[in-house]
Protein backbone atom coordinates (compact mmCIF):
# COMPACT_ATOMS: atom_id res chain seq x y z
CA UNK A 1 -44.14 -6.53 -37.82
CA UNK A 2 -44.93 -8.66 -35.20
CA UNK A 3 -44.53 -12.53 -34.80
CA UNK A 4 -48.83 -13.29 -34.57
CA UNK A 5 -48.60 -10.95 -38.09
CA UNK A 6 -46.42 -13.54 -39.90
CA UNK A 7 -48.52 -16.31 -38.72
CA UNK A 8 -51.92 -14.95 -39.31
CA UNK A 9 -49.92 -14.33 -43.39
CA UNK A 10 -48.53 -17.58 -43.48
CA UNK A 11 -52.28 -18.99 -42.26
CA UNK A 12 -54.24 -17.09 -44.56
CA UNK A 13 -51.74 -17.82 -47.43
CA UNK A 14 -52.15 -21.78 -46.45
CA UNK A 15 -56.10 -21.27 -46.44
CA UNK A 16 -55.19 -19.53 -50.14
CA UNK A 17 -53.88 -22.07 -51.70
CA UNK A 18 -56.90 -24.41 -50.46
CA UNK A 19 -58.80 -22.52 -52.56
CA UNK A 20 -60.26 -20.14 -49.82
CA UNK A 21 -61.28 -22.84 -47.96
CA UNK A 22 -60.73 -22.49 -44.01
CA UNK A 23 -58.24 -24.24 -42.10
CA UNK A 24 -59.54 -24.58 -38.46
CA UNK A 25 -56.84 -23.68 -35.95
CA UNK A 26 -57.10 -27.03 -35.26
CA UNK A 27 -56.65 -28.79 -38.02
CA UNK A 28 -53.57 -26.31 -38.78
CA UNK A 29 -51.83 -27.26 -35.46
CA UNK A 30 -52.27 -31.05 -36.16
CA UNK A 31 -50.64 -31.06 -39.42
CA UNK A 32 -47.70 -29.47 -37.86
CA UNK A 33 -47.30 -32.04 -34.64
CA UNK A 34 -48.47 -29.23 -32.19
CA UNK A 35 -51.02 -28.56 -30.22
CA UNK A 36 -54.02 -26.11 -31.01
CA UNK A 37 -53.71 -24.16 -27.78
CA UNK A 38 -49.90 -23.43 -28.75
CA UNK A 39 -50.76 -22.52 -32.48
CA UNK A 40 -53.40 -20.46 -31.34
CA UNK A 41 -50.98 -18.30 -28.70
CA UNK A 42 -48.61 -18.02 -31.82
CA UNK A 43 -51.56 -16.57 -34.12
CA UNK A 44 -53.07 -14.14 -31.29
CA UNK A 45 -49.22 -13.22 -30.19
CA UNK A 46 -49.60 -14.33 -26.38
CA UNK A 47 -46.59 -16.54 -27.23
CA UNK A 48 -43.24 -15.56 -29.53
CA UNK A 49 -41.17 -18.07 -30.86
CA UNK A 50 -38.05 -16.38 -31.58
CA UNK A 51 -36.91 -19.12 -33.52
CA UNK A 52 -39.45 -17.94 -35.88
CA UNK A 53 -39.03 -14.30 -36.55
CA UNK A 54 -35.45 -15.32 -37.28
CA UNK A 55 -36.21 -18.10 -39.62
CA UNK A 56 -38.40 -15.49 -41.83
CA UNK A 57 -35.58 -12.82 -41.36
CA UNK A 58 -33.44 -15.56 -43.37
CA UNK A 59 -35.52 -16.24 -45.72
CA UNK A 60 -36.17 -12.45 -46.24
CA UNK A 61 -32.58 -12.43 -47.38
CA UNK A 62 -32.58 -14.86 -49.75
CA UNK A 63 -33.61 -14.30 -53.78
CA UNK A 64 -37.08 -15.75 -54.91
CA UNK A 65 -35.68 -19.35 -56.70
CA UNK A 66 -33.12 -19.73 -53.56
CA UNK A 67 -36.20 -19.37 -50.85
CA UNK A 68 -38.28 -22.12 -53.59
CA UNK A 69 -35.05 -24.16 -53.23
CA UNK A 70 -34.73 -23.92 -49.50
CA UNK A 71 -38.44 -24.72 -48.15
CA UNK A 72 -38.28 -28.03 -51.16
CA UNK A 73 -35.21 -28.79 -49.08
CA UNK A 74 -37.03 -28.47 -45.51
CA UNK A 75 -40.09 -30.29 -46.83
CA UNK A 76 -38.31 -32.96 -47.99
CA UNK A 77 -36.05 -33.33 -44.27
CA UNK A 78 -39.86 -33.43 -42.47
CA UNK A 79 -40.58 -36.83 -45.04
CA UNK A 80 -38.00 -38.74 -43.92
């Protein structure tokens, strides 16, 4: 699997859960604090971010409630 497939999953998951409503590429890099031209490198894999291929590979090793646990954890650190 390559990096652009975990963001296209983690995109179309996102647009999912907004009841199969779009998210523009756009309006996806804004909400994260970067911009559209580096989200959209990321989702068409002209760019790699290591530091994400080994963020999924730990949570790939974690059990279901402990990954749940973990990302509350990170959302709450990007509040403060």
């Amino acid at each position: 699997m390559q990096i652009n497939d975990l963001f296209n999953i983690l995109h179309n998951s996102l647009e999912s859960q907004n009841n199969g409503k779009k998210i523009s590429l756009k309006d996806m890099a804004t909400s994260f604090g970067i911009s559209m031209r580096t989200y959209q490198d990321w989702k068409l894999g002209r760019a790699k971010p290591q530091a994400a291929a080994v963020v999924i590979q730990m949570l790939g090793r974690l059990e279901d409630d402990e990954i749940i646990r973990t990302v509350r954890k990170i959302n709450k650190l990007k509040d403060q």
